[in-house]
C-alpha atoms as a PDB file:
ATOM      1  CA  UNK A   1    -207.260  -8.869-139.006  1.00  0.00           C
ATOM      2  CA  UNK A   2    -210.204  -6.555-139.860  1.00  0.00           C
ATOM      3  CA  UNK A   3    -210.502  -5.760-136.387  1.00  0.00           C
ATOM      4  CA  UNK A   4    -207.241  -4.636-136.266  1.00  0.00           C
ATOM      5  CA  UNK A   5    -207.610  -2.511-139.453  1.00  0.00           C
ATOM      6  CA  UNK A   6    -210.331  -1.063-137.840  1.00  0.00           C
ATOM      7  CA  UNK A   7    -208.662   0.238-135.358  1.00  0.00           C
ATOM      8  CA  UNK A   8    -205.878   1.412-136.780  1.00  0.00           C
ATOM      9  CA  UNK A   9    -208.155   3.549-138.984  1.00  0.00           C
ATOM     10  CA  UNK A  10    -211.066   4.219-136.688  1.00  0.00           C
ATOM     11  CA  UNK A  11    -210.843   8.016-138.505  1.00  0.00           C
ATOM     12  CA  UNK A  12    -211.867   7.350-141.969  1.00  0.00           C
ATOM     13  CA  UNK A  13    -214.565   5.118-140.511  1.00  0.00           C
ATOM     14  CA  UNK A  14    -215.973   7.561-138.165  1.00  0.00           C
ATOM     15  CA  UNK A  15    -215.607  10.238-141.325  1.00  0.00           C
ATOM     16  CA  UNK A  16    -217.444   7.873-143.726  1.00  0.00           C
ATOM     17  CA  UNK A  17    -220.449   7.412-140.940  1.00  0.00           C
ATOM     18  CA  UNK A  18    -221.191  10.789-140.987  1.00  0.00           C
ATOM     19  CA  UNK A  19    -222.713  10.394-144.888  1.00  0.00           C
ATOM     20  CA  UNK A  20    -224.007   7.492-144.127  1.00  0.00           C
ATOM     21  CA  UNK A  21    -226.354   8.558-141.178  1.00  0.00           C
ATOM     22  CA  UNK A  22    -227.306  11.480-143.253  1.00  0.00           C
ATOM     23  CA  UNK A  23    -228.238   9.126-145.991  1.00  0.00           C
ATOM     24  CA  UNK A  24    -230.532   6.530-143.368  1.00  0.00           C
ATOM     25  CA  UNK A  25    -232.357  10.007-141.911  1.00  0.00           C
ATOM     26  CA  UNK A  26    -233.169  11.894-145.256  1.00  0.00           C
ATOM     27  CA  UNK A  27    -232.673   9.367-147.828  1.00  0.00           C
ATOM     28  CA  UNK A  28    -233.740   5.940-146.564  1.00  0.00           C
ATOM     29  CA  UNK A  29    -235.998   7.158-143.481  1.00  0.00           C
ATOM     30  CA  UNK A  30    -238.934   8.903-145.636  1.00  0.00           C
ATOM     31  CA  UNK A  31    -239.222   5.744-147.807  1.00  0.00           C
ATOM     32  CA  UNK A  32    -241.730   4.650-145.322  1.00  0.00           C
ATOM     33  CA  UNK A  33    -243.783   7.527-146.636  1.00  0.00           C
ATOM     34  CA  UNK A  34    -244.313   5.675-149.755  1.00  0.00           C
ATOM     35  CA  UNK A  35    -246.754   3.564-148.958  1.00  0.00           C
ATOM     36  CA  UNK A  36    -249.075   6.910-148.506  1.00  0.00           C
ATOM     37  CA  UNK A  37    -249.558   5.977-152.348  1.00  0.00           C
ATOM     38  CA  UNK A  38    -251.439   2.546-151.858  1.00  0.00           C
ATOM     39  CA  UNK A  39    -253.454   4.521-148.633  1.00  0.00           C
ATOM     40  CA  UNK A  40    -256.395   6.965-148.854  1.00  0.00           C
ATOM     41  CA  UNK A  41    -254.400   8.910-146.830  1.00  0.00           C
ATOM     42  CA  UNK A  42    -255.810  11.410-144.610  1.00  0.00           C
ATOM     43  CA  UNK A  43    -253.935  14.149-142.892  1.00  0.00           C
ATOM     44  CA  UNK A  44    -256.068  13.803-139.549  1.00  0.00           C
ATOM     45  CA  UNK A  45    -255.795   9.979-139.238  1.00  0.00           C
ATOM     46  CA  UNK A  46    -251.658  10.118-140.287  1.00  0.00           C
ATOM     47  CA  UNK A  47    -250.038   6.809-142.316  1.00  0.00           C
ATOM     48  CA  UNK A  48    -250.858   3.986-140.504  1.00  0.00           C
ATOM     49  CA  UNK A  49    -254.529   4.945-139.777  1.00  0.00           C
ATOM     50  CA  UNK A  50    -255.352   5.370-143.171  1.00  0.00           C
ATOM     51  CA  UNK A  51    -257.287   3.268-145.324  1.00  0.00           C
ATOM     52  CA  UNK A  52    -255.147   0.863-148.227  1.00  0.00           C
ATOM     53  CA  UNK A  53    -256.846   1.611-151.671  1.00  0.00           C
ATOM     54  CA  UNK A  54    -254.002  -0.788-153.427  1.00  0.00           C
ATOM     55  CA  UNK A  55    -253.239   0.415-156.791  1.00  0.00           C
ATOM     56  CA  UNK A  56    -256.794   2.715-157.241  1.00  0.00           C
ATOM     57  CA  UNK A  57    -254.331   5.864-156.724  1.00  0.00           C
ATOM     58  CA  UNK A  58    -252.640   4.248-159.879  1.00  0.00           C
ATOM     59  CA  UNK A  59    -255.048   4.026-162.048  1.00  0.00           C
ATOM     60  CA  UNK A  60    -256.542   7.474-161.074  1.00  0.00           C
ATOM     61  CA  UNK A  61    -253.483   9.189-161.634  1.00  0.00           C
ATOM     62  CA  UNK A  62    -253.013   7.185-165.365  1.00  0.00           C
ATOM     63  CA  UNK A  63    -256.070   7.967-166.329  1.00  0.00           C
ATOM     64  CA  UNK A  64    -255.398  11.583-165.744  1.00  0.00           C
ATOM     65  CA  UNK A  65    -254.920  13.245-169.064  1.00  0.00           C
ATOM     66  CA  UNK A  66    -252.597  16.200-167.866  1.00  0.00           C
ATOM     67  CA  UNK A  67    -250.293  13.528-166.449  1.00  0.00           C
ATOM     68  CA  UNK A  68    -248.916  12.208-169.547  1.00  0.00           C
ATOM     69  CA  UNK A  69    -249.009  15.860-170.899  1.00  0.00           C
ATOM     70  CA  UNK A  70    -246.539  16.640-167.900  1.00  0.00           C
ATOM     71  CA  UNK A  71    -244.698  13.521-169.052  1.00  0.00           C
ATOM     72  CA  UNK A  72    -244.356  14.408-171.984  1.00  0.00           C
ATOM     73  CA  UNK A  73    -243.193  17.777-171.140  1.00  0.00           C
ATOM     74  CA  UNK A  74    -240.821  16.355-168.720  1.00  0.00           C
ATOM     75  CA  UNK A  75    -239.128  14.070-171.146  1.00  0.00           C
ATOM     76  CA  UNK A  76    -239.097  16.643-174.055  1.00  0.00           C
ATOM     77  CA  UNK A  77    -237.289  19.133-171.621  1.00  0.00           C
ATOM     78  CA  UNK A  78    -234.935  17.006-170.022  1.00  0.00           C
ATOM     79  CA  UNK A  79    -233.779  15.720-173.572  1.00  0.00           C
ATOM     80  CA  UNK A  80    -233.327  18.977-174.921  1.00  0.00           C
ATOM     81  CA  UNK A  81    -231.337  19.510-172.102  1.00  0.00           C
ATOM     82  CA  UNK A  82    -229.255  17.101-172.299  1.00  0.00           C
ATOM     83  CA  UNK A  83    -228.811  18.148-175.850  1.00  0.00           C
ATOM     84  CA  UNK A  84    -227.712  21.804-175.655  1.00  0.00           C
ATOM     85  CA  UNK A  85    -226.701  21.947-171.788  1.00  0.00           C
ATOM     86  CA  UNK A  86    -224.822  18.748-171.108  1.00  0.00           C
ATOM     87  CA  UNK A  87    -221.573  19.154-173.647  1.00  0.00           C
ATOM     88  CA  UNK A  88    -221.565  22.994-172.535  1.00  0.00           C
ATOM     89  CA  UNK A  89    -219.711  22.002-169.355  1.00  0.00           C
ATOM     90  CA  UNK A  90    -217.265  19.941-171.586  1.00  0.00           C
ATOM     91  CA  UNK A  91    -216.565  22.718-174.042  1.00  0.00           C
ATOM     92  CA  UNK A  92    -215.847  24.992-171.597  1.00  0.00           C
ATOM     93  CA  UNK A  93    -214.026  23.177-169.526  1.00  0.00           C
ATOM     94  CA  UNK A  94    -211.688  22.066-172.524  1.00  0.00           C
ATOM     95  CA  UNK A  95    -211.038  25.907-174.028  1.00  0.00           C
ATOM     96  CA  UNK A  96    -210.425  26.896-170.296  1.00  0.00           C
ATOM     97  CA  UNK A  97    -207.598  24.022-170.151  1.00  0.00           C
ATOM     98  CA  UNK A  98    -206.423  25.419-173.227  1.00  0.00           C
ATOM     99  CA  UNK A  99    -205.973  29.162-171.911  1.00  0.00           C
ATOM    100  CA  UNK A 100    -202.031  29.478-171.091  1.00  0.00           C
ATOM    101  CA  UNK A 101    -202.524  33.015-169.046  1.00  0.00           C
ATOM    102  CA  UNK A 102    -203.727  31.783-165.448  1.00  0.00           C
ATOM    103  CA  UNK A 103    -204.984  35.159-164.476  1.00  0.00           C
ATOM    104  CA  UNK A 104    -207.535  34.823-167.359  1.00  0.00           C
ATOM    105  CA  UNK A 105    -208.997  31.286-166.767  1.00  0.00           C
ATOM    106  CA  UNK A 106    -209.027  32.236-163.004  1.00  0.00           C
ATOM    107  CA  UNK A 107    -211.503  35.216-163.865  1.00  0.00           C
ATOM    108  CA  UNK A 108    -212.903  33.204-166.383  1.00  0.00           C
ATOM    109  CA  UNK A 109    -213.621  30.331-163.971  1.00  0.00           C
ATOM    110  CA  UNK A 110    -215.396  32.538-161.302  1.00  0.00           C
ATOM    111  CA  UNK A 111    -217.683  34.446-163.699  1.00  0.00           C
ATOM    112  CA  UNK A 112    -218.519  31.044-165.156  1.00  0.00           C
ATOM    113  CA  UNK A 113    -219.335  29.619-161.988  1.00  0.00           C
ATOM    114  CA  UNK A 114    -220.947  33.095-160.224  1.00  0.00           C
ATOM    115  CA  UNK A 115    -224.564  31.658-161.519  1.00  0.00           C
ATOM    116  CA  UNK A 116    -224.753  28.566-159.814  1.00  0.00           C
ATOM    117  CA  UNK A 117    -225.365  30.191-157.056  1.00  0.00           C
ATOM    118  CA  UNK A 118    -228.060  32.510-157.940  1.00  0.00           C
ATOM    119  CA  UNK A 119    -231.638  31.246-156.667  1.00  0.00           C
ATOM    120  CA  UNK A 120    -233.814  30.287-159.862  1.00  0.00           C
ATOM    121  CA  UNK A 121    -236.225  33.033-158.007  1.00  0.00           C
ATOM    122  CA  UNK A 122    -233.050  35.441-158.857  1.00  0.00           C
ATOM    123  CA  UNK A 123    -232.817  34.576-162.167  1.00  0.00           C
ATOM    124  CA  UNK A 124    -236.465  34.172-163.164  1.00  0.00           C
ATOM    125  CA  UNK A 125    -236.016  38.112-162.781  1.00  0.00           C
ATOM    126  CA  UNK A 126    -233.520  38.463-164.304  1.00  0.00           C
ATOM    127  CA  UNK A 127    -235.250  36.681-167.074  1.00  0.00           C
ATOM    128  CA  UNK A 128    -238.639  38.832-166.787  1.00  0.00           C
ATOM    129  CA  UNK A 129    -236.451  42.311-166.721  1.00  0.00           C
ATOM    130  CA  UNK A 130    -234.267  41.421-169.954  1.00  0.00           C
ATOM    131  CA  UNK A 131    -237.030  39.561-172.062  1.00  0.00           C
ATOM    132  CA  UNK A 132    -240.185  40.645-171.135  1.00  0.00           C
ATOM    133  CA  UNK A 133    -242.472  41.654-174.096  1.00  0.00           C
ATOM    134  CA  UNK A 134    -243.142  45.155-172.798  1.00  0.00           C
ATOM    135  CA  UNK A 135    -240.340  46.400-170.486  1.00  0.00           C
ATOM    136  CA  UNK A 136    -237.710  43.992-171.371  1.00  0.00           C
ATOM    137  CA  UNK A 137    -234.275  45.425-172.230  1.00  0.00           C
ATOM    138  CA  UNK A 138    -233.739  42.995-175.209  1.00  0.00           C
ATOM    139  CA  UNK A 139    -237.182  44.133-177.120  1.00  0.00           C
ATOM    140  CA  UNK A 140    -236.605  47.915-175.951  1.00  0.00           C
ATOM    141  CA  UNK A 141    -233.572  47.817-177.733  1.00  0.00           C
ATOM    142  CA  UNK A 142    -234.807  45.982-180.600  1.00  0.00           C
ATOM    143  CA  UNK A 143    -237.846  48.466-180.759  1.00  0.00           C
ATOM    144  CA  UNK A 144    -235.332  51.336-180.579  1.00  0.00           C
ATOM    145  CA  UNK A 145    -233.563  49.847-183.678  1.00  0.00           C
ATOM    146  CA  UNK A 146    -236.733  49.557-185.574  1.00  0.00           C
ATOM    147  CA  UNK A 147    -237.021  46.019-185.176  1.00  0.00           C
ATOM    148  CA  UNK A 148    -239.918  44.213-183.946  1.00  0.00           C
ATOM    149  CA  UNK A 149    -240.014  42.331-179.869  1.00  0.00           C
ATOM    150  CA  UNK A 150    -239.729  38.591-179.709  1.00  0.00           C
ATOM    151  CA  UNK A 151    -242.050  37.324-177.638  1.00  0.00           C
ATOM    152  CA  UNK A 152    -239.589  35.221-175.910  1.00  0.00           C
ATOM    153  CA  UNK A 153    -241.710  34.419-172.477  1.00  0.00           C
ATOM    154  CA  UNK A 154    -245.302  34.332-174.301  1.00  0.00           C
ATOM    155  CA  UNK A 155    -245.214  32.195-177.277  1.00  0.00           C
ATOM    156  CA  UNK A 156    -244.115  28.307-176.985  1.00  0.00           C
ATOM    157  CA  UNK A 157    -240.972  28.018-179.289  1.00  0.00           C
ATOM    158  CA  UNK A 158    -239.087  31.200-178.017  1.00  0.00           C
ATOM    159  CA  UNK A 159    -239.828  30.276-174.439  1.00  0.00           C
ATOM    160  CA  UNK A 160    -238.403  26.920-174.876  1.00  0.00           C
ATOM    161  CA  UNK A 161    -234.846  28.630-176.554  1.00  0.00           C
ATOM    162  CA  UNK A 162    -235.040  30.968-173.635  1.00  0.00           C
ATOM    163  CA  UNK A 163    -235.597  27.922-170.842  1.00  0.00           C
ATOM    164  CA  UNK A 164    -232.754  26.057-172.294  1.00  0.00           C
ATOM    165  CA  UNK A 165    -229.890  28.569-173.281  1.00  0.00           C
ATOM    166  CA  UNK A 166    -230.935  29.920-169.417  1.00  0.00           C
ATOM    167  CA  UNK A 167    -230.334  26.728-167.996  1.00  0.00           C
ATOM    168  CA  UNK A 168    -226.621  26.383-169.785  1.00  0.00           C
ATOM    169  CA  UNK A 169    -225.750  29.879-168.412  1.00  0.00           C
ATOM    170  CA  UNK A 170    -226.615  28.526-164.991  1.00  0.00           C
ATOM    171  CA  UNK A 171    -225.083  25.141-164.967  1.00  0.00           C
ATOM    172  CA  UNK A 172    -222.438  25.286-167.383  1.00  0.00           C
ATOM    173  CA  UNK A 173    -219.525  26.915-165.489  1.00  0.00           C
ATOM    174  CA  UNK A 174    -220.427  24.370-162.630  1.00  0.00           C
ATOM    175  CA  UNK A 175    -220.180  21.550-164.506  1.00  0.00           C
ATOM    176  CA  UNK A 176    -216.857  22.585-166.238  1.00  0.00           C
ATOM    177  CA  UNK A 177    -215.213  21.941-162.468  1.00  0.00           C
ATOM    178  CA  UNK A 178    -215.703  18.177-162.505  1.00  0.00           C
ATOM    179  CA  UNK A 179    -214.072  18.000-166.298  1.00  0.00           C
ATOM    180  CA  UNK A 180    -211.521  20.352-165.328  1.00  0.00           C
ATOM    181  CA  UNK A 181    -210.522  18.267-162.216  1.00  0.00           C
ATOM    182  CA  UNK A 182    -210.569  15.434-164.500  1.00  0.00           C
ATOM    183  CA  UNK A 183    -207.850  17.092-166.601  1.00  0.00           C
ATOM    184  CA  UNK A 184    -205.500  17.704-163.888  1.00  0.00           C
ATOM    185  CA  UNK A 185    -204.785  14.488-163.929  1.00  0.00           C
ATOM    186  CA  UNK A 186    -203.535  14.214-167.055  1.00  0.00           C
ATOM    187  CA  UNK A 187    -200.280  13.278-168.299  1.00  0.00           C
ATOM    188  CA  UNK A 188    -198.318  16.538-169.291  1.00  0.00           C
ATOM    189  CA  UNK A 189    -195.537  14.495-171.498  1.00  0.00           C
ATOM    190  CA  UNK A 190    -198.538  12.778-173.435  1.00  0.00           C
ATOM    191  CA  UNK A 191    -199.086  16.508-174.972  1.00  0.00           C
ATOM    192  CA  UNK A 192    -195.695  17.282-175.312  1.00  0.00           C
ATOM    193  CA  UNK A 193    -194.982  13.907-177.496  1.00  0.00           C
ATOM    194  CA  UNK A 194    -197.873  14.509-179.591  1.00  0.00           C
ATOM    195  CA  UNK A 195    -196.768  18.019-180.243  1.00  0.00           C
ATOM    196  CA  UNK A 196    -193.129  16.912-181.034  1.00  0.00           C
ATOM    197  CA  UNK A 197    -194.949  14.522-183.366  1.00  0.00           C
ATOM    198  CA  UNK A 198    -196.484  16.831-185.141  1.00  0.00           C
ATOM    199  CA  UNK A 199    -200.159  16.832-183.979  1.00  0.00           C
ATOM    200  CA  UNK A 200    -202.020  19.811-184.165  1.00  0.00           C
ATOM    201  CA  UNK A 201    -203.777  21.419-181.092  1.00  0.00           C
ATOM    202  CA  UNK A 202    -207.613  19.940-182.620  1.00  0.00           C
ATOM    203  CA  UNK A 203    -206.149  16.399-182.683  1.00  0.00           C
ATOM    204  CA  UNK A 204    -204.507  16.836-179.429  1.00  0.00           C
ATOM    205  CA  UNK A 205    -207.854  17.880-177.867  1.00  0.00           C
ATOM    206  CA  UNK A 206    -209.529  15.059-180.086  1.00  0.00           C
ATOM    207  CA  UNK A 207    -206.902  11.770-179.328  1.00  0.00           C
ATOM    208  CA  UNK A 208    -205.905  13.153-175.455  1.00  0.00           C
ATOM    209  CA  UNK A 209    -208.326  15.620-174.042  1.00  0.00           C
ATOM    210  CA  UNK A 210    -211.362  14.151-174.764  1.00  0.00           C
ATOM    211  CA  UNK A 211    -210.397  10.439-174.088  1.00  0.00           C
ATOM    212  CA  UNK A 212    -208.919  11.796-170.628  1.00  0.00           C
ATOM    213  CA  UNK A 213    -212.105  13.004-169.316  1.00  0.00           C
ATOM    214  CA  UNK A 214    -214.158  10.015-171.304  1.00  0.00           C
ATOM    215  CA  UNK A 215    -214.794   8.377-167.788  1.00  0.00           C
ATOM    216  CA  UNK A 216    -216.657  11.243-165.883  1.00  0.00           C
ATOM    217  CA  UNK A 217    -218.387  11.991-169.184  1.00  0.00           C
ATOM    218  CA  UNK A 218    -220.196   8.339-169.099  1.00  0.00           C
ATOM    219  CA  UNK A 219    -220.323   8.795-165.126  1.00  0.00           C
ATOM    220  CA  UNK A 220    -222.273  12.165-165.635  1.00  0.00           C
ATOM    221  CA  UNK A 221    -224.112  11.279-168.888  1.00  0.00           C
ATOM    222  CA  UNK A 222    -225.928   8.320-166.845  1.00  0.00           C
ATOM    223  CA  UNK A 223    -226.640  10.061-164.383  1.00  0.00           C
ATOM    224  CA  UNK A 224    -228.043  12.704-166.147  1.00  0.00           C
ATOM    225  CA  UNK A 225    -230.222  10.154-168.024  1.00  0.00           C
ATOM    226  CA  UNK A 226    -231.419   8.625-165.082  1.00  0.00           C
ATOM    227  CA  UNK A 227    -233.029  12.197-164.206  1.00  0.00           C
ATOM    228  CA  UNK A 228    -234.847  11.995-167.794  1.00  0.00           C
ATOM    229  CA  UNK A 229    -237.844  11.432-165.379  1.00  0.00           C
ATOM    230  CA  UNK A 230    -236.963  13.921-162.274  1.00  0.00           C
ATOM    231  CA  UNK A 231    -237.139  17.616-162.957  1.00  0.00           C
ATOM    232  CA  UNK A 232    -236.570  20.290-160.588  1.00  0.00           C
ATOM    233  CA  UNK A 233    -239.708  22.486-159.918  1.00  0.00           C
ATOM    234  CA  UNK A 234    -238.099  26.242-159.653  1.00  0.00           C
ATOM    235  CA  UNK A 235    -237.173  27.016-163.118  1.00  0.00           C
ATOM    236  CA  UNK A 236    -240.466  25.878-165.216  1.00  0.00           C
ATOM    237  CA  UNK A 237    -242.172  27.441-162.151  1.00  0.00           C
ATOM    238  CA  UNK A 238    -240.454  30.590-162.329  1.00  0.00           C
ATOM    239  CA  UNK A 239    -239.720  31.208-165.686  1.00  0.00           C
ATOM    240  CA  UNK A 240    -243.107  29.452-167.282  1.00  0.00           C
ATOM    241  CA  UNK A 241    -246.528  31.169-167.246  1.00  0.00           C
ATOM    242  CA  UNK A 242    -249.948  30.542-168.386  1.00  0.00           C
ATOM    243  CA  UNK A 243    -249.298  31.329-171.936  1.00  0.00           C
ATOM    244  CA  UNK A 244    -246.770  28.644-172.637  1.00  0.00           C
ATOM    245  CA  UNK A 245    -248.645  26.373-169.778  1.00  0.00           C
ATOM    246  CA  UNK A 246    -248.524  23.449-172.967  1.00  0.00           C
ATOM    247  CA  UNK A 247    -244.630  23.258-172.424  1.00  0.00           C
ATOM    248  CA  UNK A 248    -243.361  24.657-168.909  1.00  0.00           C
ATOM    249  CA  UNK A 249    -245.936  22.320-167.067  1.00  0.00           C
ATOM    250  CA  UNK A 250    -244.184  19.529-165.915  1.00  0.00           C
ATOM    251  CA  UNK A 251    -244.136  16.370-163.485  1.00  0.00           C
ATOM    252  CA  UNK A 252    -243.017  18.771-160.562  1.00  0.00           C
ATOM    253  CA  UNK A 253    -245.731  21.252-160.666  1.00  0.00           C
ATOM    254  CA  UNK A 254    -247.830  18.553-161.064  1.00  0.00           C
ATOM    255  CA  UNK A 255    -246.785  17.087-157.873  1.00  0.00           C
ATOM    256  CA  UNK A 256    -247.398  20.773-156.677  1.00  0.00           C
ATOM    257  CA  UNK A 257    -251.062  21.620-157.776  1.00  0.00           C
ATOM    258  CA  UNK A 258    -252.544  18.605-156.646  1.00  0.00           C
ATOM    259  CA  UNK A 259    -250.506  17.850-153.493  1.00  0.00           C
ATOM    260  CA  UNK A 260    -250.314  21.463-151.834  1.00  0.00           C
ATOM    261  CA  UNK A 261    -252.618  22.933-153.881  1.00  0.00           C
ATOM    262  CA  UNK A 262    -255.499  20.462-154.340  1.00  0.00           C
ATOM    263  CA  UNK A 263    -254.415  18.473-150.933  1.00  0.00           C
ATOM    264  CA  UNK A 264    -254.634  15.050-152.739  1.00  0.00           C
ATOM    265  CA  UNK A 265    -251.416  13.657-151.244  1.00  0.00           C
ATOM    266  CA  UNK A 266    -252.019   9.804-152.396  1.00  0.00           C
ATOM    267  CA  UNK A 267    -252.135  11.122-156.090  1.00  0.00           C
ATOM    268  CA  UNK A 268    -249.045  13.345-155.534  1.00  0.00           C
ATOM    269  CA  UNK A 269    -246.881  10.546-153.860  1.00  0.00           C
ATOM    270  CA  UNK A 270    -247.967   8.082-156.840  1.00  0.00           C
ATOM    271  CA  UNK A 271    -246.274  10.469-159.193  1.00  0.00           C
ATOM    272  CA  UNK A 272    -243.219  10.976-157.180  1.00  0.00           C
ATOM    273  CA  UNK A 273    -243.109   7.238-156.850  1.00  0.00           C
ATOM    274  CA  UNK A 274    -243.493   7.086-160.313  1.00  0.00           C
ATOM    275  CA  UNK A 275    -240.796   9.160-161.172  1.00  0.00           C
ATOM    276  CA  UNK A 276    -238.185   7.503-158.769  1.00  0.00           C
ATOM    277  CA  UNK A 277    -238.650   3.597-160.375  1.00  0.00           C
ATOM    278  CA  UNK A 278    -238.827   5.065-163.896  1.00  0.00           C
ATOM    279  CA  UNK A 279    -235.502   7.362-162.944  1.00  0.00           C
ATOM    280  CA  UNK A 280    -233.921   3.850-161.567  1.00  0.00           C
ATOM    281  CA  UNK A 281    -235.132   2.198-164.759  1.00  0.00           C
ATOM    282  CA  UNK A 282    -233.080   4.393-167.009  1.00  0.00           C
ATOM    283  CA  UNK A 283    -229.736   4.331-164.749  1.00  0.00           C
ATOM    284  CA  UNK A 284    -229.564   0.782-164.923  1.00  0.00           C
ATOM    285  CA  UNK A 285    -230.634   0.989-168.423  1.00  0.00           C
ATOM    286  CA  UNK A 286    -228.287   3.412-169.599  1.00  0.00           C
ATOM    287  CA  UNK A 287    -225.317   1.769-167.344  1.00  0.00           C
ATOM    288  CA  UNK A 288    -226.180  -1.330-169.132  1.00  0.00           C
ATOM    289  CA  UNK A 289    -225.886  -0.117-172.349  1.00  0.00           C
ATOM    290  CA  UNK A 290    -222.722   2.190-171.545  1.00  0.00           C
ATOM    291  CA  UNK A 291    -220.699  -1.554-170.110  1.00  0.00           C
ATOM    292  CA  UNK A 292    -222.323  -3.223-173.604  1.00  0.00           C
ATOM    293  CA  UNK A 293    -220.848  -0.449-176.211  1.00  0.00           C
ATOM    294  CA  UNK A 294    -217.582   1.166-173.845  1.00  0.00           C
ATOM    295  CA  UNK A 295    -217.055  -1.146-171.111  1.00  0.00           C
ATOM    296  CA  UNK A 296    -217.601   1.466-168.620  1.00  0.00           C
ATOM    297  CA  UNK A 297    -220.081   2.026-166.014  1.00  0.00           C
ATOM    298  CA  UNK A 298    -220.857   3.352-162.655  1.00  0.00           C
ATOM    299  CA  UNK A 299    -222.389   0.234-161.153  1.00  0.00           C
END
């Protein structure tokens, strides 16, 4: 019988390998690189030639003191993150529903969703050109006005306002697709009872809306908080600098000074490793909790 399925739908089999090869090669294949972090690994003498150390590369790397400042770092911006950038998409995504002219949410939608796919290299310019302290455009124009410049790149609190709000103008019209899809799907007649009830737009966005798209907000919200760990290295790289080093140095340029920089690729792959069974700690964790107090999950 399964044979026979098979073969009757060979196509969506042969469609559904293509992921998973891709998957093996550049997902499962470089986990034998991993074990680089119980080696003394030396370029010259590759993987298998090198030396095991056991957990030594551990304990270096623990006792490191800018390691748990990068951790900390890491944590504090991926929670305010998830703070201010994570119910952007949702908001967004909810007035857009809302709009009744299409040729308005159509525009809407593709300026919303033009700076996704701006390189963080892009936009760290950008950033520099309107906030610098000397030749940004925001603090020329405040000067003009009499007012004094926020240092917005140079001193630790404004930078962190300016990291996050430039991470929601980023991601946020991105994100507003997957709740927007999610709202397709929604019964039409369920709005037009509740209206015919009496229910005001806020509750029907409150009792419909938001319990529509509840699903792929617990999907995305674990996900998310499995990357409490994982950071991507281009936008504290681009946008941080020396002066705020205390808060834009993170896990990822970490990884980056002493594996490229300092060429101490045991230490380097101990972090990463690190970072991938603490990140699987906190998806199970938070699916866990999200089956406990919802009864939904991803896993």
């Amino acid at each position: 019988m399964n044979l026979t399925y098979l073969k009757r739908y060979w196509q969506l089999y042969a469609l559904i390998s293509l992921p998973i090869i891709y998957f093996l090669i550049f997902r499962y294949g470089p986990m034998y690189g991993v074990q680089i972090a119980f080696k003394d690994f030396n370029l010259f003498q590759g993987i298998n030639g090198s030396e095991w150390i056991g957990f030594d590369a551990f304990r270096e790397v623990f006792a490191m003191p800018d390691f748990y400042t990068t951790l900390r770092n890491t944590f504090m911006l991926n929670f305010l993150d998830l703070i201010v950038s994570f119910p952007a998409p949702i908001i967004l995504a909810i007035m857009l529903y809302e709009v009744r002219f299409k040729w308005f949410k159509k525009i809407s939608q593709t300026i919303l969703y033009i700076p996704h796919f701006i390189s963080w290299v892009i936009i760290g310019g950008i950033v520099y050109q309107l906030f610098g302290n000397q030749s940004g455009m925001v603090n020329n124009l405040l000067q003009s006005m009499g007012f004094d410049s926020i240092p917005f790149l140079t001193e630790k609190n404004s930078w962190l306002v300016t990291y996050l709000f430039t991470g929601v103008w980023q991601s946020a019209g991105w994100g507003t697709i997957l709740y927007l899809a999610a709202l397709t799907g929604v019964n039409k007649e369920l709005f037009e009872a509740a209206e015919i009830d009496g229910a005001t737009r806020l509750k029907r966005i409150w009792h419909i809306t938001i319990p529509s798209i509840k699903p792929t907000i617990i999907t995305l919200l674990i996900l998310n908080l499995g990357n409490m760990v994982s950071i991507g290295f281009d936008r504290p790289y681009v946008i941080g600098n020396t002066a705020v080093r205390e808060y834009s140095d993170v896990l990822s340029t970490f990884v980056y000074r002493i594996g490229l920089q300092s060429g101490q690729y045991t230490l380097a792959t101990v972090v990463g490793l690190f970072q991938a069974v603490v990140g699987l700690v906190f998806v199970l964790g938070s699916n866990y909790l999200s089956k406990k107090t919802t009864g939904e999950g991803i896993l």
